[in-house]
Protein backbone atom coordinates (compact mmCIF):
# COMPACT_ATOMS: atom_id res chain seq x y z
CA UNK A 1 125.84 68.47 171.33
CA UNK A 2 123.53 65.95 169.83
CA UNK A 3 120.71 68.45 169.60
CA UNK A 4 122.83 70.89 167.89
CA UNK A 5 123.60 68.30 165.34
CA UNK A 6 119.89 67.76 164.74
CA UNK A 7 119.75 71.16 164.20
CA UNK A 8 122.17 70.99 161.06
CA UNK A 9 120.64 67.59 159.88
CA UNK A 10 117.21 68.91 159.33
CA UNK A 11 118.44 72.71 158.05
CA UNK A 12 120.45 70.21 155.26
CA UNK A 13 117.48 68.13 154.32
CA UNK A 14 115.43 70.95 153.78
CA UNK A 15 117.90 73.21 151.53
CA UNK A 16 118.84 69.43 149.13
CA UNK A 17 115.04 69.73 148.84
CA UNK A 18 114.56 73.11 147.53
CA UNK A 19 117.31 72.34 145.49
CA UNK A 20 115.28 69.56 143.97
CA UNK A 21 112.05 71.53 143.66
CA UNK A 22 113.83 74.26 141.55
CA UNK A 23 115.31 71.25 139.19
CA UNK A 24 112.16 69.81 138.17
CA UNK A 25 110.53 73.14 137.47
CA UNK A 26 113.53 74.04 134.99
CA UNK A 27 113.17 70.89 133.21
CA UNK A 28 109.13 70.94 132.70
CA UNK A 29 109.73 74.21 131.38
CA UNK A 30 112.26 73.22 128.54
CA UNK A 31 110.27 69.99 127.02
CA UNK A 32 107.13 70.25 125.74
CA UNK A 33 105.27 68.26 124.13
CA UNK A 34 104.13 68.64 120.42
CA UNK A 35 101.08 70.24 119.04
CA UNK A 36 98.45 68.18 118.00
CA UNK A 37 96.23 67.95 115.13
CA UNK A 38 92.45 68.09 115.26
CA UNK A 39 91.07 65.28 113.71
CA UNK A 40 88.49 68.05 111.45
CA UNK A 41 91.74 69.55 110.40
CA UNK A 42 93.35 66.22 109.64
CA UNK A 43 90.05 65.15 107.20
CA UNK A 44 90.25 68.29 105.82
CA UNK A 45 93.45 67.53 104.02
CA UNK A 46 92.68 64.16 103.18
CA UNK A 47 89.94 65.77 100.92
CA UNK A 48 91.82 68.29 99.51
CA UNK A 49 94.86 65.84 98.43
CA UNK A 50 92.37 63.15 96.36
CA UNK A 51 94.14 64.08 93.20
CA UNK A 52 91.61 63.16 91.45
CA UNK A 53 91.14 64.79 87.78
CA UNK A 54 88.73 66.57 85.30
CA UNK A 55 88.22 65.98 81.52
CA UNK A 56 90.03 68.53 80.19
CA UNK A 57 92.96 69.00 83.45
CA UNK A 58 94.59 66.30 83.66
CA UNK A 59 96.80 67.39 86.53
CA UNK A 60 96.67 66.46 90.39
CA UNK A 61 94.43 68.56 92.15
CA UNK A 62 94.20 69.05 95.73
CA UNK A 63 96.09 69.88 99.16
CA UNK A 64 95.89 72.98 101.75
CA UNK A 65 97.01 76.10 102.11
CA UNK A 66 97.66 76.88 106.08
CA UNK A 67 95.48 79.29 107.39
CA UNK A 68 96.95 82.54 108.61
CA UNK A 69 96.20 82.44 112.24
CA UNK A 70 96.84 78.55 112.71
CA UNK A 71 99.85 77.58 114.66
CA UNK A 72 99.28 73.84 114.22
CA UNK A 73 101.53 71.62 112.06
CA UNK A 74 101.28 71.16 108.52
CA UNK A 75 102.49 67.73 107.02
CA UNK A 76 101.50 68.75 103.86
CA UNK A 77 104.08 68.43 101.31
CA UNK A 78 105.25 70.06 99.00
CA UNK A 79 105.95 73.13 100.71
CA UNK A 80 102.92 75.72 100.75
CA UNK A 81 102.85 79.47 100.51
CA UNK A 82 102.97 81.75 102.77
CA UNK A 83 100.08 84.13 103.17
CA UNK A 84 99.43 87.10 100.53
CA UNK A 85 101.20 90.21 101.50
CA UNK A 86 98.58 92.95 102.28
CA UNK A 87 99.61 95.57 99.66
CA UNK A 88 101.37 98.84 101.35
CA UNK A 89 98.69 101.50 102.09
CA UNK A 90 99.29 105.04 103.06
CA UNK A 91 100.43 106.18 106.62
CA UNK A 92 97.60 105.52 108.68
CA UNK A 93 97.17 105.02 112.39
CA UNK A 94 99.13 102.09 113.89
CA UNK A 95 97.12 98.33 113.00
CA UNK A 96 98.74 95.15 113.95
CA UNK A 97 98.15 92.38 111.29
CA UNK A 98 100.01 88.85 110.69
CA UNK A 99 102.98 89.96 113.36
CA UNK A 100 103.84 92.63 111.68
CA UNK A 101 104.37 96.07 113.61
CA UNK A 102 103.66 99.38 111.70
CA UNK A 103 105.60 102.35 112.73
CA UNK A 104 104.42 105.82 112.99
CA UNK A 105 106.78 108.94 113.22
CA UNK A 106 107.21 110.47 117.70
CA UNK A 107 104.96 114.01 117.34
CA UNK A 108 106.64 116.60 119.67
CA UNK A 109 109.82 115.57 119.25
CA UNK A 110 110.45 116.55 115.05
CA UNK A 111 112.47 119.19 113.58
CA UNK A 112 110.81 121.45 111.20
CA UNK A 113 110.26 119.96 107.93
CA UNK A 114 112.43 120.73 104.88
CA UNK A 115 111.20 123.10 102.14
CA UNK A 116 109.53 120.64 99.84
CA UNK A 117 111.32 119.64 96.63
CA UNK A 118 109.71 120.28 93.20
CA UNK A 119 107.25 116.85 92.28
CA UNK A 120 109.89 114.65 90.01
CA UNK A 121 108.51 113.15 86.78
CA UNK A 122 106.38 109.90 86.93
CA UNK A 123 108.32 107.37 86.33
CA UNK A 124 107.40 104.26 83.95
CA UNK A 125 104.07 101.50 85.26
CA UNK A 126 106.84 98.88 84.48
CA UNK A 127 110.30 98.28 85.52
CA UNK A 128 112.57 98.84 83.02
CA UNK A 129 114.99 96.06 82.04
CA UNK A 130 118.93 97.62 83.25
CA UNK A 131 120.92 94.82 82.34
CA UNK A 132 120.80 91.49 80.21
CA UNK A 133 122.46 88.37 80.99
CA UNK A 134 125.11 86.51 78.57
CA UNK A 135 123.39 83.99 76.32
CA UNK A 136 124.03 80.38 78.16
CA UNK A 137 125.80 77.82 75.88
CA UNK A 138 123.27 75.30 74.67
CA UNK A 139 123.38 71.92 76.44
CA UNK A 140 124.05 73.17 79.81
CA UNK A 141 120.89 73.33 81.63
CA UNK A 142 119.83 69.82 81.50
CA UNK A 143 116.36 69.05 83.88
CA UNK A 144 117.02 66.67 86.75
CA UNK A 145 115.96 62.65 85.75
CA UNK A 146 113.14 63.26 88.46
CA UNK A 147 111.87 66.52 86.82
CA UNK A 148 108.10 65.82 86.21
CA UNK A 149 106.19 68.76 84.06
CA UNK A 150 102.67 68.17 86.23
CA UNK A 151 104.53 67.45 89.67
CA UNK A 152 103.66 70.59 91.73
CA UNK A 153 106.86 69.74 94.17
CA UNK A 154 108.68 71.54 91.64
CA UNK A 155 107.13 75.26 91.54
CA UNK A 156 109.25 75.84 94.89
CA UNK A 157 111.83 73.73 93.96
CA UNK A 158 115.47 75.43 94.06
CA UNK A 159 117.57 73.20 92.74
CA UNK A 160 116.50 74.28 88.62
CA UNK A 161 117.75 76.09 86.08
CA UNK A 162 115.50 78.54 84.88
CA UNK A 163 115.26 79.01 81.22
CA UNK A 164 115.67 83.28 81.05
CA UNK A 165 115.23 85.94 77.95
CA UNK A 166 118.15 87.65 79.22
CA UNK A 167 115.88 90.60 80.38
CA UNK A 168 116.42 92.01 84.29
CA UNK A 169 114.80 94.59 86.49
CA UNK A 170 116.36 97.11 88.07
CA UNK A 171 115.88 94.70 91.66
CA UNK A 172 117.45 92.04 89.85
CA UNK A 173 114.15 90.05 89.19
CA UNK A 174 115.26 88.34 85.74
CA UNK A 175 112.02 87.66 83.09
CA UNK A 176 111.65 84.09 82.51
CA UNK A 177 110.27 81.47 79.80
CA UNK A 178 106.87 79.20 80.31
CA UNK A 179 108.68 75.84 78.99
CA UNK A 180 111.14 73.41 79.18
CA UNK A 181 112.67 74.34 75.81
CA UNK A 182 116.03 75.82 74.89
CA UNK A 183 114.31 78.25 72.10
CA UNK A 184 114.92 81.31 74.18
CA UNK A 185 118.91 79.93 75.11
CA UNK A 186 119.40 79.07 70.56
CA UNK A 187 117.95 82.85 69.74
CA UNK A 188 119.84 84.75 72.56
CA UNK A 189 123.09 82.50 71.52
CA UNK A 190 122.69 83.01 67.77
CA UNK A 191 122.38 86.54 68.85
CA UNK A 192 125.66 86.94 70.06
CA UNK A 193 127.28 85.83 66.85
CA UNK A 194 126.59 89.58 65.31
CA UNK A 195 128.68 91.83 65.20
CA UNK A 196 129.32 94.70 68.16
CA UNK A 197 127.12 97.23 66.43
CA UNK A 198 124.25 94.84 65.46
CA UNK A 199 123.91 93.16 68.77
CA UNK A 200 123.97 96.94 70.59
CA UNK A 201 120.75 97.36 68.24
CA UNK A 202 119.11 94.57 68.85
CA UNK A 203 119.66 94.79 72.22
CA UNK A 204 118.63 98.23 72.49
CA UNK A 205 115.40 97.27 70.56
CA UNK A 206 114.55 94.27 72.71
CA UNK A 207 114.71 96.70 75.75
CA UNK A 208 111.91 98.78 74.17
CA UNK A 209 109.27 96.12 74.00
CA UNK A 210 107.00 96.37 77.45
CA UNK A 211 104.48 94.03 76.00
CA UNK A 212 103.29 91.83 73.12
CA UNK A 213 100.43 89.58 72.00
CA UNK A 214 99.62 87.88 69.41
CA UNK A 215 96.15 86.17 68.60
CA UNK A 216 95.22 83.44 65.24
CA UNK A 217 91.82 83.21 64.17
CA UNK A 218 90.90 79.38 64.30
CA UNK A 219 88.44 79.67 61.18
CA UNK A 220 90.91 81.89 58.98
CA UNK A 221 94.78 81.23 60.92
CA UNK A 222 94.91 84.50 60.22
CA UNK A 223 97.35 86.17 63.22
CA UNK A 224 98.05 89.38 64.56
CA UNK A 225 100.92 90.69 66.53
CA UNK A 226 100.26 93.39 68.53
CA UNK A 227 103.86 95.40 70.14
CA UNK A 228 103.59 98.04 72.54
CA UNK A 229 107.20 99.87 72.31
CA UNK A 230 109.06 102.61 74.54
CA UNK A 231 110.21 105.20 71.96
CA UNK A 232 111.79 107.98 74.37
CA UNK A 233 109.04 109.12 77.00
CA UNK A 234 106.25 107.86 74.64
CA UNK A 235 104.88 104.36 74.30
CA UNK A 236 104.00 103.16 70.46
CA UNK A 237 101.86 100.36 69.60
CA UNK A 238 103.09 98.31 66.36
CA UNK A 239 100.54 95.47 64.37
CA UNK A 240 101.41 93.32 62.13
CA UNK A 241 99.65 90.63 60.46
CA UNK A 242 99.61 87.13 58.40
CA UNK A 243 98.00 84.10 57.85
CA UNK A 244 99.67 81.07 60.05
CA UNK A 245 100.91 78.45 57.67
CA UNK A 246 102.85 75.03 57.03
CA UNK A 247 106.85 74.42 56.84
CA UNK A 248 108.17 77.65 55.80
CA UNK A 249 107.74 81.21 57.98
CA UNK A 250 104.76 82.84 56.49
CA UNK A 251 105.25 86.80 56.34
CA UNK A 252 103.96 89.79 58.39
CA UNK A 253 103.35 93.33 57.25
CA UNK A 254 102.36 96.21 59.10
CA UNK A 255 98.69 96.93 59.66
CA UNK A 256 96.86 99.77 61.08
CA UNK A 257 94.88 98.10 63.66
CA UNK A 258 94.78 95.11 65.39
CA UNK A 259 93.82 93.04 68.89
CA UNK A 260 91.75 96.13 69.44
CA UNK A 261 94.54 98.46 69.08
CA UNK A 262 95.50 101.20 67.07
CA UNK A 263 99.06 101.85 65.09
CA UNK A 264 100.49 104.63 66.48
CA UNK A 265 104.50 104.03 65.59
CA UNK A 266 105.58 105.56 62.30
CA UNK A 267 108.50 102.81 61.94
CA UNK A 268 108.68 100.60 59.23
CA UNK A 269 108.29 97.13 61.08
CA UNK A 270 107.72 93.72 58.90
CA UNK A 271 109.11 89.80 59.86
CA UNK A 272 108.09 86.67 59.11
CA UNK A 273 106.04 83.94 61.60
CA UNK A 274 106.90 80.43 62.47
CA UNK A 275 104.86 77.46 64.23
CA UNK A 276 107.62 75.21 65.95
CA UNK A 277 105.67 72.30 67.90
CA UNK A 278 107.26 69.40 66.17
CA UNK A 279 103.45 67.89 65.69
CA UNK A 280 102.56 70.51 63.40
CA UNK A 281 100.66 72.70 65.76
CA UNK A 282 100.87 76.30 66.67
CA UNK A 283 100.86 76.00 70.11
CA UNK A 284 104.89 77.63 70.08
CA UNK A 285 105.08 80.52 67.88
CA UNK A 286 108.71 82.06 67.21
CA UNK A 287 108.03 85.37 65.65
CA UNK A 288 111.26 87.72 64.28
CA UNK A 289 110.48 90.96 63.44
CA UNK A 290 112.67 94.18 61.96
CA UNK A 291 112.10 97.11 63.01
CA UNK A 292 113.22 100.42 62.00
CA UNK A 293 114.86 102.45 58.25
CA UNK A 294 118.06 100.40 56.97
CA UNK A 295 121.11 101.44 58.56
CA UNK A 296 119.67 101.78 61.92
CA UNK A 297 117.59 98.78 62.03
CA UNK A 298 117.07 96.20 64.44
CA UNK A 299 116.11 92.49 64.72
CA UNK A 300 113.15 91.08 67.64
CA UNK A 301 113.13 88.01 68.53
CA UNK A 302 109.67 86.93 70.28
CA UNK A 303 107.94 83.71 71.43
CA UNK A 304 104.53 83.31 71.80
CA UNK A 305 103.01 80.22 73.83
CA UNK A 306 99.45 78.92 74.27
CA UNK A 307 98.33 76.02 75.90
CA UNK A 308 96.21 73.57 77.89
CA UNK A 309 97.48 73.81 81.70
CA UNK A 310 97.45 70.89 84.81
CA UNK A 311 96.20 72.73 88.13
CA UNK A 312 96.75 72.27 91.27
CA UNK A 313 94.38 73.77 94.11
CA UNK A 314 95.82 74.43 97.85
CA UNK A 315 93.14 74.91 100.04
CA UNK A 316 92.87 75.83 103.76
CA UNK A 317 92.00 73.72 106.46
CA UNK A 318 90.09 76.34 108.15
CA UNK A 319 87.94 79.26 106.25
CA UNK A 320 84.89 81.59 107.30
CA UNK A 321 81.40 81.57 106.49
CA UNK A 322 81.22 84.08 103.71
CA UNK A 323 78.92 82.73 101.22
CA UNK A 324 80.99 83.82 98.21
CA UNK A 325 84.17 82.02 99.19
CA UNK A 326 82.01 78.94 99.88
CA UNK A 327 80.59 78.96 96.50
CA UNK A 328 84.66 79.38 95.27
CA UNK A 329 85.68 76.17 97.63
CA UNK A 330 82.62 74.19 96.23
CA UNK A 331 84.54 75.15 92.64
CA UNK A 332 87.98 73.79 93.48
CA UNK A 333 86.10 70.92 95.03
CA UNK A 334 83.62 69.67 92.28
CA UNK A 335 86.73 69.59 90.18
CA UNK A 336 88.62 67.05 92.48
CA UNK A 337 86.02 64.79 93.07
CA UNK A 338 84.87 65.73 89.53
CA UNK A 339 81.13 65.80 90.39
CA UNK A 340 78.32 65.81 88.12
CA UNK A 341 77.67 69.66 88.10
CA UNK A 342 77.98 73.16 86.27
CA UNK A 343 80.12 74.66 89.45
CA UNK A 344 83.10 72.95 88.41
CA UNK A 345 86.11 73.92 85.85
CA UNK A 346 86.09 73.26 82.25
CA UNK A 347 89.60 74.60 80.99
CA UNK A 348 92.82 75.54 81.81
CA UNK A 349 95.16 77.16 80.08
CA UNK A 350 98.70 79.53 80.33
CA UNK A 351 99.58 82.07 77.76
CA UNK A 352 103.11 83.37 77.42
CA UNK A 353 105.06 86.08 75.77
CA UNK A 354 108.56 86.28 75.73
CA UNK A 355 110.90 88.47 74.27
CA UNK A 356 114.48 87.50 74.07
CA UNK A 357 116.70 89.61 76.17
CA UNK A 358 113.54 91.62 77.47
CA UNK A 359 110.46 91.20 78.98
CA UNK A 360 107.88 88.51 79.20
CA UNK A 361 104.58 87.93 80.53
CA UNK A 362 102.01 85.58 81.51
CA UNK A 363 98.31 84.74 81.41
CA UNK A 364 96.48 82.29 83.37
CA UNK A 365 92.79 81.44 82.60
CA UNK A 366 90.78 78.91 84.42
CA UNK A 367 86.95 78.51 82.94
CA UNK A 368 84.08 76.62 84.47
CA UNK A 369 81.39 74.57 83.21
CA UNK A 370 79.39 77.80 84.09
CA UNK A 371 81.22 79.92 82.03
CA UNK A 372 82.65 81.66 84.83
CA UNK A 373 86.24 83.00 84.11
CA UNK A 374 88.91 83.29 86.37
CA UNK A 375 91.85 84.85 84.27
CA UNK A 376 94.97 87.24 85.85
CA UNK A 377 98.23 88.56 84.37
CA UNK A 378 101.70 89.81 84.70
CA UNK A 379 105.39 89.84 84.28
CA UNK A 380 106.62 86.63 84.10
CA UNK A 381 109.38 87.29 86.95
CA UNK A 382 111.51 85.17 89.14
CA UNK A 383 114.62 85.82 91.25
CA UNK A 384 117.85 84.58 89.77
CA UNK A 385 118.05 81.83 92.88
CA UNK A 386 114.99 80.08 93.85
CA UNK A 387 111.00 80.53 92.88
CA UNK A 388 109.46 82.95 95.43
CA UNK A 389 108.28 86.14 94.51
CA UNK A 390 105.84 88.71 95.40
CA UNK A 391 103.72 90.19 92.17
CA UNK A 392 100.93 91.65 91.76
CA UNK A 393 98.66 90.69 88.98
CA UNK A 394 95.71 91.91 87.10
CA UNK A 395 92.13 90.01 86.32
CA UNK A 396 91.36 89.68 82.79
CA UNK A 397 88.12 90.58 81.50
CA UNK A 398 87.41 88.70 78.15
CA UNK A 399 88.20 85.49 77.38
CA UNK A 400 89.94 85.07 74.48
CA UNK A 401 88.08 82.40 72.87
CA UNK A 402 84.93 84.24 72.87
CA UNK A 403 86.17 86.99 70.82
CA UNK A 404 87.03 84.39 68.02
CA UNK A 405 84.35 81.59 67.75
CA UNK A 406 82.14 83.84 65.61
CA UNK A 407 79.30 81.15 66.50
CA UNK A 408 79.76 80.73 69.85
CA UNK A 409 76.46 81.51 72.01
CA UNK A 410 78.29 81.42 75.23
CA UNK A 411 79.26 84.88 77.20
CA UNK A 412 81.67 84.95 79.74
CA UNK A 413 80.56 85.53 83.36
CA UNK A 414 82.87 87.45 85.90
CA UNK A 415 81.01 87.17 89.26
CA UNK A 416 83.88 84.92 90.63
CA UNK A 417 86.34 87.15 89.61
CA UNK A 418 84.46 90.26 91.08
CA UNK A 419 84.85 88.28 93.89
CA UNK A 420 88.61 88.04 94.19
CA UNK A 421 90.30 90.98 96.09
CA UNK A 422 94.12 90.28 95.09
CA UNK A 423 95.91 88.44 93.26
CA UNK A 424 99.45 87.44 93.52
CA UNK A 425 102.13 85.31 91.75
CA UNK A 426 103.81 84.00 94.43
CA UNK A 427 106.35 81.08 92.95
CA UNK A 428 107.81 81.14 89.26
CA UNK A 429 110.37 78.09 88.20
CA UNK A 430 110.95 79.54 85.00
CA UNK A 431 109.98 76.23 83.21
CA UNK A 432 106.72 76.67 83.22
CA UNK A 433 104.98 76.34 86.83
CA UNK A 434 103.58 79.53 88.20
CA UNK A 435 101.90 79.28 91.57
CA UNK A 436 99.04 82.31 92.29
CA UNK A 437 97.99 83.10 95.97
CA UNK A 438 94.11 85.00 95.53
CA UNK A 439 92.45 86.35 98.53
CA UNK A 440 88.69 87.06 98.57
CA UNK A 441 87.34 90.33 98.87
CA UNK A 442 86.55 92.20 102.05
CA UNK A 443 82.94 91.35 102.70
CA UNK A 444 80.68 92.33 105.80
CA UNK A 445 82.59 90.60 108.97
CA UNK A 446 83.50 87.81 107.76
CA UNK A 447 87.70 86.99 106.52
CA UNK A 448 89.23 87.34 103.53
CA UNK A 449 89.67 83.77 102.89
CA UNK A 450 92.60 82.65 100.98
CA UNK A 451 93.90 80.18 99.15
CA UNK A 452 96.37 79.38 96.39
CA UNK A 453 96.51 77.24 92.42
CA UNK A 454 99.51 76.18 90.81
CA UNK A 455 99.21 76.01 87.11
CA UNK A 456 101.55 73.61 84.96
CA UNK A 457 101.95 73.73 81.64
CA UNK A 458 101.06 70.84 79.47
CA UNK A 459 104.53 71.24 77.08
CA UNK A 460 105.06 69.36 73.63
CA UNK A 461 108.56 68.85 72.03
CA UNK A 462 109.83 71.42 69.31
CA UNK A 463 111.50 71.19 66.03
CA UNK A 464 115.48 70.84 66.03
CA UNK A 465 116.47 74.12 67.01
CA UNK A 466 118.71 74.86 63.68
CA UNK A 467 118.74 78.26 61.37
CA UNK A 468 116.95 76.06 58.51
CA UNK A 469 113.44 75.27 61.01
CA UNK A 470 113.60 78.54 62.15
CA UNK A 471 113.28 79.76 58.59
């Protein structure tokens, strides 16, 4: 009996011990412990966030964009953004990139392809605006106490209320102001106080605009407007032209060229041009033009914005060797720790149009001691809730101050530009933050290093916003 009992003892020890075993192996594998930082990643960052600033940028400079293939933590706050979207390519064979899985069609296993259809018309380069939103009433978008012009917290912030023309695409993207200001909410409210007919006009009228510019000569103030309009399945281009003057509007007349363009719309188009920074500068420009034979006419209301920009670099922790993106870093760099030397930035600046309820658009320049430019635009879009989107934007050739300082020696150079592969706005408040991923071009073997600038516009206070300033 007793040996039998040993038996069971020892067949019970053994099975409370597997039992044990099997615990402990469950439990190892649901805590783990947290990734660490390498201390070259860790310096890295302190570098990037000095903050320090330039002559002519006052903004903070500095921080890190998280590199693509890290899976380390990033402490870095405000929140960064994400990587730049390759753009879509044609069907090619499979290619796994970033986690993302490409799909090709089964072969063998496809029914015989329809007849093809007859090739459908090209459709417009830009989206065309489908709906506009009600004018706001004024006073109802006040800016959070904290809200800080240069703080670059608030390009991803969600908790804002953009300032709008009105315009939206057909994906529901709505076209935003640069600025602080409630000049775009006063013109879209004192447009609703036409009649039915008038404000279907108007309306219709601020549709047709898919872009405008306007430049003033610094030795003459003389300005041009330049309109490019959608008149059926045509596009027009529109100049007009005046001299930029004190208190009252100063008129505009149509001209046959201008900003390199020439007139091609047979309309008669004339309006008057106002400077509203309440220190007497020009750096706001409400322009209100009329536009078409009486009867059938219509009123455009545009703003035009130009001015000095705080910049804010995000760099990545970890980058390649390519010799061109080094040379880029060393850029960003010089202008933190504002070294003595020619590879460092000069100027900054953001350009806006806006046309109220339509579209609007964006410029952002950056110019080194070098003379190198870095300049891109696009539509100046945002989605009705929260900052992130995905646009594409184009480099700009010619700085605009060269074509205007008559006795400027300088010339432009655009080997860090050549150097950029793609360029992307990324993050949009509406109130004049615009964040820009850029991703070098493919080179050799080495990456296409990325990184990203937030631009902030330096804004000054307006006028009263009443019919008599306006006039």
């Amino acid at each position: 009996m007793l040996p039998m009992l040993h038996k069971h003892t020892v067949i019970t020890a053994a099975l409370l011990a597997s039992l044990s075993l099997t615990a402990c192996g469950k439990k190892k594998d649901l805590i783990a412990p947290p990734p660490e930082s390498t201390a070259e990643q860790t310096a890295d960052q302190t570098t990037q966030k000095s903050g320090t600033q330039t002559d002519n940028t006052n903004g903070q400079i500095g921080g890190g964009l998280p590199n693509p293939n890290s899976q380390g933590n990033d402490d870095y706050h405000p929140p960064l953004p994400e990587p730049i979207p390759e753009p879509k390519k044609q069907p090619a064979p499979p290619k796994q990139s970033g986690g993302t899985k490409t799909e090709t069609p089964k072969l063998g296993s496809q029914t015989p392809p329809a007849p093809a259809k007859p090739a459908e018309p090209a459709k417009p380069a830009t989206p065309p605006v489908v709906d506009t939103r009600p004018a706001p009433s004024l006073g109802t978008n006040p800016l959070p106490p904290d809200y800080r012009t240069n703080d670059v917290g608030n390009s991803t912030r969600d908790n804002l209320t953009k300032r709008m023309t009105g315009g939206v695409t057909s994906d529901g993207l709505v076209y935003t102001s640069s600025s602080t200001d409630e000049l775009l909410n006063f013109l879209r409210a004192r447009n609703e106080k036409v009649d039915a007919g008038t404000r279907r006009l108007n309306l219709e009228a601020a549709s047709s605009v898919l872009s405008a510019k306007m430049t003033i000569d610094g030795l003459t103030n003389d300005a041009i407007v330049t309109l490019k309009i959608q008149e059926g399945r045509d596009v027009k281009i529109y100049n007009v032209a005046g001299a930029v003057g004190e208190g009252a509007a100063s008129p505009l007349r149509s001209v046959r060229a201008g900003n390199g363009e020439i007139t091609t719309g047979t309309r008669p188009l004339d309006g008057t041009l106002k400077c509203v920074d309440l220190d007497g500068g020009c750096e706001t420009t409400f322009v209100r033009l009329k536009i078409g034979a009486t009867g059938s006419s219509a009123i455009l209301n545009l703003v035009f914005r130009s001015s000095a920009a705080d910049i804010y670099f995000h760099l990545p922790g970890q980058y390649s060797d390519n010799p061109e993106y080094l040379i880029m870093r060393e850029f960003a760099i010089s202008t933190i720790q504002r070294l003595n030397t020619d590879n460092k930035i000069k100027s900054v600046r953001m350009s806006s149009w806006e046309v109220v309820n339509g579209r609007s658009g964006v410029t952002l320049s950056m110019k080194g001691v070098n003379n190198e430019l870095l300049a891109f635009a696009g539509p100046l879009l945002a989605p009705e809730a929260g900052t992130g989107v995905n646009i594409t934007l184009s480099r700009i050739a010619k700085d605009q101050e060269d074509t205007l300082d008559l006795i400027s020696l300088e010339n432009t150079k655009l080997s860090y530009a050549n150097w950029i592969g793609d360029a992307r706005m990324i993050a949009n408040n509406g109130l004049g933050q615009v964040r820009i991923a850029l991703k070098m071009r493919k080179r050799a073997n080495y990456a296409q290093d990325q990184f990203a600038v937030t631009f902030m516009r330096k804004i000054k206070p307006l006028v009263d916003l009443t019919d008599d300033n306006l006039k």
